[in-house]
PDB file of N, CA and C in Angstrom:
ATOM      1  N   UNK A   1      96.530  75.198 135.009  1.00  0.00           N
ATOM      2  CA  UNK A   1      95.767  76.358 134.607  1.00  0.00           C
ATOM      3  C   UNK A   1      96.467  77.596 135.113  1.00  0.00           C
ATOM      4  N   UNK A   2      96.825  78.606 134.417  1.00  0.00           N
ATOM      5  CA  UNK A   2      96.937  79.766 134.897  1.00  0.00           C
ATOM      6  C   UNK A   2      95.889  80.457 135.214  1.00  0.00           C
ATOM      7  N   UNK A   3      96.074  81.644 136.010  1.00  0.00           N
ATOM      8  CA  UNK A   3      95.390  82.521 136.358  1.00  0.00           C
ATOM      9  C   UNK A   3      95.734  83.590 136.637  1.00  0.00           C
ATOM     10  N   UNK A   4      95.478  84.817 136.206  1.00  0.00           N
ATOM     11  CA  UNK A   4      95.660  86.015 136.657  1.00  0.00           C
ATOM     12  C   UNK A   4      94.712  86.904 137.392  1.00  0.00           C
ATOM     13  N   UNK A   5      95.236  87.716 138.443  1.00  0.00           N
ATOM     14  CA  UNK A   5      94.354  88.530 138.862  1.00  0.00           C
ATOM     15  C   UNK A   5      94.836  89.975 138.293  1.00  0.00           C
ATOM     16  N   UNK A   6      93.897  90.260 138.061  1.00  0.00           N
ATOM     17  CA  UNK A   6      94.023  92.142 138.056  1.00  0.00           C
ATOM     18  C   UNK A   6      93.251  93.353 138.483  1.00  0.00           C
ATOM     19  N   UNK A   7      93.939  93.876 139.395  1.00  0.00           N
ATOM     20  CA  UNK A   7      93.075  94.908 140.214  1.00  0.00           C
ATOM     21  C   UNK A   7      92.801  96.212 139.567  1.00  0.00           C
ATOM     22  N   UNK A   8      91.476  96.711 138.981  1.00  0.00           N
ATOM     23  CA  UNK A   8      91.304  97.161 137.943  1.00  0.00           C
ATOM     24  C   UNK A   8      90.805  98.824 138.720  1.00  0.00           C
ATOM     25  N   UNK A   9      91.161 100.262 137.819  1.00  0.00           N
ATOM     26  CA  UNK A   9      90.211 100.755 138.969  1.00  0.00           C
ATOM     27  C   UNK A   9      88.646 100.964 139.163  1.00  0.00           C
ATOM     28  N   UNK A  10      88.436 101.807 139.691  1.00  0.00           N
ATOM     29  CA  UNK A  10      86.817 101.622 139.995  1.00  0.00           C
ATOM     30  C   UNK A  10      86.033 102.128 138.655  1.00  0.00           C
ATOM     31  N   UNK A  11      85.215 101.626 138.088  1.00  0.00           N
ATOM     32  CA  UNK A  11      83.813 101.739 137.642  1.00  0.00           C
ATOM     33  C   UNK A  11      83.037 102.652 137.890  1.00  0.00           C
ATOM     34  N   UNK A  12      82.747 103.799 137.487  1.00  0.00           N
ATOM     35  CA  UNK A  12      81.738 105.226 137.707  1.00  0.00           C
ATOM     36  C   UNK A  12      80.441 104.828 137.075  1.00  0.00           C
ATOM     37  N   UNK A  13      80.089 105.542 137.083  1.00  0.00           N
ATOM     38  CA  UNK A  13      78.547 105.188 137.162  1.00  0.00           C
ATOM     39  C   UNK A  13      78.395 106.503 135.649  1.00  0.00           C
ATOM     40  N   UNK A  14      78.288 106.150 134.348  1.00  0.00           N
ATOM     41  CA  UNK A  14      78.961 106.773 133.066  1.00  0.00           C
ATOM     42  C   UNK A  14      79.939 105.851 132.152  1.00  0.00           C
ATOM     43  N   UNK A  15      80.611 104.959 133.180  1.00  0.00           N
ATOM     44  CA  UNK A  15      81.477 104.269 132.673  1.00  0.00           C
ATOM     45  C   UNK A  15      81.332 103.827 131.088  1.00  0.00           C
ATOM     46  N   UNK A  16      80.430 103.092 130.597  1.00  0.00           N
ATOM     47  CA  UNK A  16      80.027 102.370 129.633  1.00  0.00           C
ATOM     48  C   UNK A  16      79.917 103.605 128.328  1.00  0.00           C
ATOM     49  N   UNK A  17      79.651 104.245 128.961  1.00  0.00           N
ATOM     50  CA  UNK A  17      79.929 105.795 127.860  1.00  0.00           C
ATOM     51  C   UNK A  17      80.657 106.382 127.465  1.00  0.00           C
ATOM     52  N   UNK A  18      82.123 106.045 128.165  1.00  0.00           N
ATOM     53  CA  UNK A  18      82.955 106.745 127.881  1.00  0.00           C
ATOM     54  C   UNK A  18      83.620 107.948 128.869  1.00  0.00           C
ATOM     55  N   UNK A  19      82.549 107.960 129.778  1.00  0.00           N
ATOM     56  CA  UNK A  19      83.569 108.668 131.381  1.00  0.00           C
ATOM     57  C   UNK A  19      84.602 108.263 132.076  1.00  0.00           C
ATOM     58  N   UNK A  20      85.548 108.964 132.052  1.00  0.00           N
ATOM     59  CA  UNK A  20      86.643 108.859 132.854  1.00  0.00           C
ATOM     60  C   UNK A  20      87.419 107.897 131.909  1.00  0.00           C
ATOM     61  N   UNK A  21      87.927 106.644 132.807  1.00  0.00           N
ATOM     62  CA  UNK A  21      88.644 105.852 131.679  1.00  0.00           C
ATOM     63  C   UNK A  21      87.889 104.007 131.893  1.00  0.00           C
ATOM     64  N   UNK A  22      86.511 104.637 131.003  1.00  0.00           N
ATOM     65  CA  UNK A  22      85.773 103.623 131.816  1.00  0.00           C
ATOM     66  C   UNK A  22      85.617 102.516 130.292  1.00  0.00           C
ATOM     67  N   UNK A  23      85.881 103.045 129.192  1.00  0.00           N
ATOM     68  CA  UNK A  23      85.604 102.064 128.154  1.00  0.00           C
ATOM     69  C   UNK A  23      86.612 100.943 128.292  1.00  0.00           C
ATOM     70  N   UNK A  24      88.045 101.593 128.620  1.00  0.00           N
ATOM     71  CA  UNK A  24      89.575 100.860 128.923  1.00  0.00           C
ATOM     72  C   UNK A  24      89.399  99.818 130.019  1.00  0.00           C
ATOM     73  N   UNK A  25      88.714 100.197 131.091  1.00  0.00           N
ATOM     74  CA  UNK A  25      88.504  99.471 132.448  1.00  0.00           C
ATOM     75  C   UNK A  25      87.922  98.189 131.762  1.00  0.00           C
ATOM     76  N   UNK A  26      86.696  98.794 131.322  1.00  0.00           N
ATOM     77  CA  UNK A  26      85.710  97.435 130.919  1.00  0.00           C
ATOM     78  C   UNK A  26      85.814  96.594 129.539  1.00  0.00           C
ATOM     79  N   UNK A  27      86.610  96.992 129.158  1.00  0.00           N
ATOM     80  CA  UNK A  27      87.333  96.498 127.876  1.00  0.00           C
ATOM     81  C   UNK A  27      88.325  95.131 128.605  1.00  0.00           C
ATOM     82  N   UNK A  28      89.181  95.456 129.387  1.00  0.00           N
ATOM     83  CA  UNK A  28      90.037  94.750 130.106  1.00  0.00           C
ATOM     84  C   UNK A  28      88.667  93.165 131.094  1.00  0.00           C
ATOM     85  N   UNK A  29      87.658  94.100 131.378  1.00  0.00           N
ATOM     86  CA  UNK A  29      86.502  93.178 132.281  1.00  0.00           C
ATOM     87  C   UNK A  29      86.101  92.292 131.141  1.00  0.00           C
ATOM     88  N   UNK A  30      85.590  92.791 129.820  1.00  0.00           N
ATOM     89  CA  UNK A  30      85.129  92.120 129.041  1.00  0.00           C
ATOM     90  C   UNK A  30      85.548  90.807 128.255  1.00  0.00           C
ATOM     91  N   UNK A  31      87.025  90.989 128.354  1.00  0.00           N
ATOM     92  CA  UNK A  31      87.897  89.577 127.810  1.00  0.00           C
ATOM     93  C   UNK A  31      88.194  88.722 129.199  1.00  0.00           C
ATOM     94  N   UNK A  32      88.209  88.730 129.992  1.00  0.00           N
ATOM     95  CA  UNK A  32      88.129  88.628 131.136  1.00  0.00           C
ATOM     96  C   UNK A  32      87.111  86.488 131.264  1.00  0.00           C
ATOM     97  N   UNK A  33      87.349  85.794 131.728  1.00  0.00           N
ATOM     98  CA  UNK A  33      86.587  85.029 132.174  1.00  0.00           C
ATOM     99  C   UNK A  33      85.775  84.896 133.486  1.00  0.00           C
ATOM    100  N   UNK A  34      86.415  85.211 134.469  1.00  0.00           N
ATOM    101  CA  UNK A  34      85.502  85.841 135.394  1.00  0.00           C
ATOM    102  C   UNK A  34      85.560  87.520 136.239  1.00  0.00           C
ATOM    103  N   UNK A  35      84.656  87.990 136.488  1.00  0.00           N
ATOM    104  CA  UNK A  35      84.707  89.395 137.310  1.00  0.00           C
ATOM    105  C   UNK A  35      84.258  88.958 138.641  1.00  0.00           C
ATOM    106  N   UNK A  36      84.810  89.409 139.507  1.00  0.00           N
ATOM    107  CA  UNK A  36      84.557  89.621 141.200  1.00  0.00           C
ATOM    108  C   UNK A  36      84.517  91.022 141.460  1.00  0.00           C
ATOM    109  N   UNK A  37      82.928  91.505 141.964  1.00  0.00           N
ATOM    110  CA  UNK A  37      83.122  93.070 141.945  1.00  0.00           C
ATOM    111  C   UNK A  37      83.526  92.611 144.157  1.00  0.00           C
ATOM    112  N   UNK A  38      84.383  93.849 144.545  1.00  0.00           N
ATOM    113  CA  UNK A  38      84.885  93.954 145.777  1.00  0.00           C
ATOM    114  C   UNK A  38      83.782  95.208 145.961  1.00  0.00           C
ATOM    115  N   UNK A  39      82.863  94.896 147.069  1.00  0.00           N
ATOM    116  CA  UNK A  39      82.165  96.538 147.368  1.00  0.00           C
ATOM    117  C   UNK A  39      82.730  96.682 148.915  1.00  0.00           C
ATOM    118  N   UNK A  40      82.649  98.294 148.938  1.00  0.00           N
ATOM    119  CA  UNK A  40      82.718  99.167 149.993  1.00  0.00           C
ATOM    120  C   UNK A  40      81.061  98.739 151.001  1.00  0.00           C
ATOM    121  N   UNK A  41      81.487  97.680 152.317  1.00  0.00           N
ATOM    122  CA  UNK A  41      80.265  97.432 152.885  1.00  0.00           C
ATOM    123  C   UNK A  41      79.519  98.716 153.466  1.00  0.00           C
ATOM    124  N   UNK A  42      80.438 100.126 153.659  1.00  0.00           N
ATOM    125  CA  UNK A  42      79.704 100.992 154.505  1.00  0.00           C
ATOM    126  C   UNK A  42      79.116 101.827 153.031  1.00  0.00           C
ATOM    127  N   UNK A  43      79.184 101.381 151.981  1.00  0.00           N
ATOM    128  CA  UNK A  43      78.296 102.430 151.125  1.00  0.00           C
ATOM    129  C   UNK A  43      76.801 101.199 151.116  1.00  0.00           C
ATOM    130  N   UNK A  44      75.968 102.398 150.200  1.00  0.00           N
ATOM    131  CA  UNK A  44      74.365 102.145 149.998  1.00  0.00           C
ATOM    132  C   UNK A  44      74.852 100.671 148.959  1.00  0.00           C
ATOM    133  N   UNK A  45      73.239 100.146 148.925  1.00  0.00           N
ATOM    134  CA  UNK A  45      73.620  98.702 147.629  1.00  0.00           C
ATOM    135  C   UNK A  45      73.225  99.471 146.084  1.00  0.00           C
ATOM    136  N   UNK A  46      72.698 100.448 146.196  1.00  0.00           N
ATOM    137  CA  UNK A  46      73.051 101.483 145.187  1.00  0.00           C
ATOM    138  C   UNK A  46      74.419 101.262 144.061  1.00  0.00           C
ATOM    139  N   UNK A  47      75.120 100.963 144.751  1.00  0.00           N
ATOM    140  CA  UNK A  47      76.285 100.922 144.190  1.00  0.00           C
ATOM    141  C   UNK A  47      76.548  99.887 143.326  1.00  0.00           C
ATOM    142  N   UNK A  48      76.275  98.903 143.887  1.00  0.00           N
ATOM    143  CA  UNK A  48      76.308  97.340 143.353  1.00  0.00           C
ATOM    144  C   UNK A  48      75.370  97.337 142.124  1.00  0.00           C
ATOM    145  N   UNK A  49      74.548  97.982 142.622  1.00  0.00           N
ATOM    146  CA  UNK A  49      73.324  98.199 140.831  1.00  0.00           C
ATOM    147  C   UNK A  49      74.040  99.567 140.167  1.00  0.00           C
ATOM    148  N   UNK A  50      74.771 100.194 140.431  1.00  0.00           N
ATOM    149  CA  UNK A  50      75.626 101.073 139.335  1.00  0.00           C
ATOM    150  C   UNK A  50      76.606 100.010 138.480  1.00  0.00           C
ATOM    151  N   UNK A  51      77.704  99.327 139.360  1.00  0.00           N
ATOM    152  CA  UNK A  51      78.219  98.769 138.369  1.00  0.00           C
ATOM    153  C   UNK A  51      77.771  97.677 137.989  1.00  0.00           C
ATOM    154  N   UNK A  52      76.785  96.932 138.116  1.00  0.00           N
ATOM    155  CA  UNK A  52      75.865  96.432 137.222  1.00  0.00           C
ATOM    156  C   UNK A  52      74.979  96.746 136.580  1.00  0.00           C
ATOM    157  N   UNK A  53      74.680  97.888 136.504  1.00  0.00           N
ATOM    158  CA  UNK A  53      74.419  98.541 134.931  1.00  0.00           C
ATOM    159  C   UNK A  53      75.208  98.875 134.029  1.00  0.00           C
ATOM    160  N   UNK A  54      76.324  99.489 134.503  1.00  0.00           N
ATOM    161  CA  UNK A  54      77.153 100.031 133.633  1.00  0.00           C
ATOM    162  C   UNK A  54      78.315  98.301 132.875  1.00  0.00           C
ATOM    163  N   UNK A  55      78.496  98.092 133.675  1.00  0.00           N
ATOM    164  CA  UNK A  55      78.623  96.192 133.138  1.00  0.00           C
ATOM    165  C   UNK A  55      77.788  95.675 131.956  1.00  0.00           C
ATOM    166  N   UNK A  56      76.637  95.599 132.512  1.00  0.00           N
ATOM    167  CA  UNK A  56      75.256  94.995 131.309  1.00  0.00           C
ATOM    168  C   UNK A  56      75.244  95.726 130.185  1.00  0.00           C
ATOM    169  N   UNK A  57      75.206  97.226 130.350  1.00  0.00           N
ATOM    170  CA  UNK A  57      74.801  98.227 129.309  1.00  0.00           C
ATOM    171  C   UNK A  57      76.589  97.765 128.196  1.00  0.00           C
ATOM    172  N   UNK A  58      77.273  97.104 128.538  1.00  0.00           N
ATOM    173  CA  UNK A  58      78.320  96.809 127.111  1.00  0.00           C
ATOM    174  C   UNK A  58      78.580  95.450 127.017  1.00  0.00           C
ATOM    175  N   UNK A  59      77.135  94.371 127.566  1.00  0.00           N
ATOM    176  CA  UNK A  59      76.715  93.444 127.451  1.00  0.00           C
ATOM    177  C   UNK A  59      77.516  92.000 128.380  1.00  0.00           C
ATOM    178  N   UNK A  60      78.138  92.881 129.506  1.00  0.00           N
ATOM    179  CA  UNK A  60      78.844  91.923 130.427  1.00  0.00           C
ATOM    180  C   UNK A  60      77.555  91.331 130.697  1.00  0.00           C
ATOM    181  N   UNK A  61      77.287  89.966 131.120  1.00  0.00           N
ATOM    182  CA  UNK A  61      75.910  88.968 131.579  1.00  0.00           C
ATOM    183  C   UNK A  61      76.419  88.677 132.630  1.00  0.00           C
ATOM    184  N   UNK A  62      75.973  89.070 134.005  1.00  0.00           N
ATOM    185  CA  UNK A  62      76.394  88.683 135.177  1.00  0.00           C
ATOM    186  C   UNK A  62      75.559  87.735 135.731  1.00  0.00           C
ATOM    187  N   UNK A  63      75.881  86.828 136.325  1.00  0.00           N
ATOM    188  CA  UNK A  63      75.153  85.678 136.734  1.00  0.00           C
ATOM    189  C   UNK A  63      74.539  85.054 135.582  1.00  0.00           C
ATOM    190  N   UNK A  64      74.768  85.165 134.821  1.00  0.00           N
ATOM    191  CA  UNK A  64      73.827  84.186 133.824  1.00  0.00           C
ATOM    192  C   UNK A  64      74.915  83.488 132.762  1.00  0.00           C
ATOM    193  N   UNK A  65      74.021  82.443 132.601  1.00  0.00           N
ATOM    194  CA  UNK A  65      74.686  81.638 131.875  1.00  0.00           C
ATOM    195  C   UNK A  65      74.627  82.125 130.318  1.00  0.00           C
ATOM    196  N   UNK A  66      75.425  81.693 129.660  1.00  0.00           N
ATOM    197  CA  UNK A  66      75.595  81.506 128.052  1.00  0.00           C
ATOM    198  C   UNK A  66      74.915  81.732 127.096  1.00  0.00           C
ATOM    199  N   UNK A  67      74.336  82.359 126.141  1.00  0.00           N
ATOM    200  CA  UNK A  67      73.218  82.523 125.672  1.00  0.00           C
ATOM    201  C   UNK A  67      72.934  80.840 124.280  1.00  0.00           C
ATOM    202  N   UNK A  68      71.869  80.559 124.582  1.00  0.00           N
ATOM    203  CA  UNK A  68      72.132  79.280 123.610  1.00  0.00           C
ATOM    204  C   UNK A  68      71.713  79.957 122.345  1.00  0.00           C
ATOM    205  N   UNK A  69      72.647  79.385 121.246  1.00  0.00           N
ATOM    206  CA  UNK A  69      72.536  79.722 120.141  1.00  0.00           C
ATOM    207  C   UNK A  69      71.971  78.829 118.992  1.00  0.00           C
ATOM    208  N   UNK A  70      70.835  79.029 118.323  1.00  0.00           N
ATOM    209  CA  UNK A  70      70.231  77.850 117.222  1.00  0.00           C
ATOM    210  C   UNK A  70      70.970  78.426 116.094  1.00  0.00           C
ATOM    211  N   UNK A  71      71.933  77.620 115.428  1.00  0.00           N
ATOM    212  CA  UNK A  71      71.764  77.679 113.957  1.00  0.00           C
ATOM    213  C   UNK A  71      70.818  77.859 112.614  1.00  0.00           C
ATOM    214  N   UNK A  72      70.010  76.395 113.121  1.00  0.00           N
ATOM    215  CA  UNK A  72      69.026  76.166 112.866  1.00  0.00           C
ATOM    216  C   UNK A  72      68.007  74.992 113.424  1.00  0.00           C
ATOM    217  N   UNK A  73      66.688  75.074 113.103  1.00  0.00           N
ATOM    218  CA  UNK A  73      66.379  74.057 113.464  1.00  0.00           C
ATOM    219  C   UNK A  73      66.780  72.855 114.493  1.00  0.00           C
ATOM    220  N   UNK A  74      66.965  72.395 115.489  1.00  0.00           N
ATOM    221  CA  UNK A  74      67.614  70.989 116.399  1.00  0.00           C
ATOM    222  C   UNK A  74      68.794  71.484 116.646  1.00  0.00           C
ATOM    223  N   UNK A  75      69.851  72.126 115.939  1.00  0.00           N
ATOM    224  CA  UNK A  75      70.853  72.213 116.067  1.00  0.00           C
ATOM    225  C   UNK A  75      71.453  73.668 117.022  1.00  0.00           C
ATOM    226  N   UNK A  76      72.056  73.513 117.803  1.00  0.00           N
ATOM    227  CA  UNK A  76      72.662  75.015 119.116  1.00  0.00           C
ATOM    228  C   UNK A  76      73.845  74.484 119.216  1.00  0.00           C
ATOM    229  N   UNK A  77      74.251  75.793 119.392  1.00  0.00           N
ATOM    230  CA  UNK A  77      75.727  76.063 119.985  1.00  0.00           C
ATOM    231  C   UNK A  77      75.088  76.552 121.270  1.00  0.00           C
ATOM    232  N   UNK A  78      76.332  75.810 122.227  1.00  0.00           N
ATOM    233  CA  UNK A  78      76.799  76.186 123.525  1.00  0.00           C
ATOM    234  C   UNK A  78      77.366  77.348 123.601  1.00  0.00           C
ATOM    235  N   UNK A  79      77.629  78.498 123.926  1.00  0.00           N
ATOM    236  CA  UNK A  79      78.478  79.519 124.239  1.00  0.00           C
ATOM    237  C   UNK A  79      78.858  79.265 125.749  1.00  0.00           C
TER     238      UNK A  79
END
């Protein structure tokens, strides 16, 4: 398996809108298979719910699993 890491920069709190160069950042998060956010322990947890909003709001699902999908009737896809 490969793996890459990439150290991306920070996430503003706007991001998902189009501040700064936040569509590019999370564009790069979004193809992505997993995200590890790194926080600053001496800031508020404030923070941690900024970039998890701004994450969610362009439909990153953090902690959660897959959304199951019915075709129809009996039948789902796994995502």
């Amino acid at each position: 398996t490969k793996i890459q890491l990439l150290d991306l920069p920070g996430i503003i709190e706007g991001a998902s809108e189009g501040k700064g160069r936040g569509r590019q950042v999370i564009a790069v998060a979004k193809s992505s298979d997993i995200v590890l956010m790194v926080l600053d322990a001496s800031k508020s947890e404030g923070h941690r719910q900024i970039l998890t909003k701004e994450l969610e709001a362009v439909g990153l699902r953090l902690n959660k699993r897959p959304p199951q999908v019915s075709l129809c009737e009996g039948i789902f896809l796994d995502t």
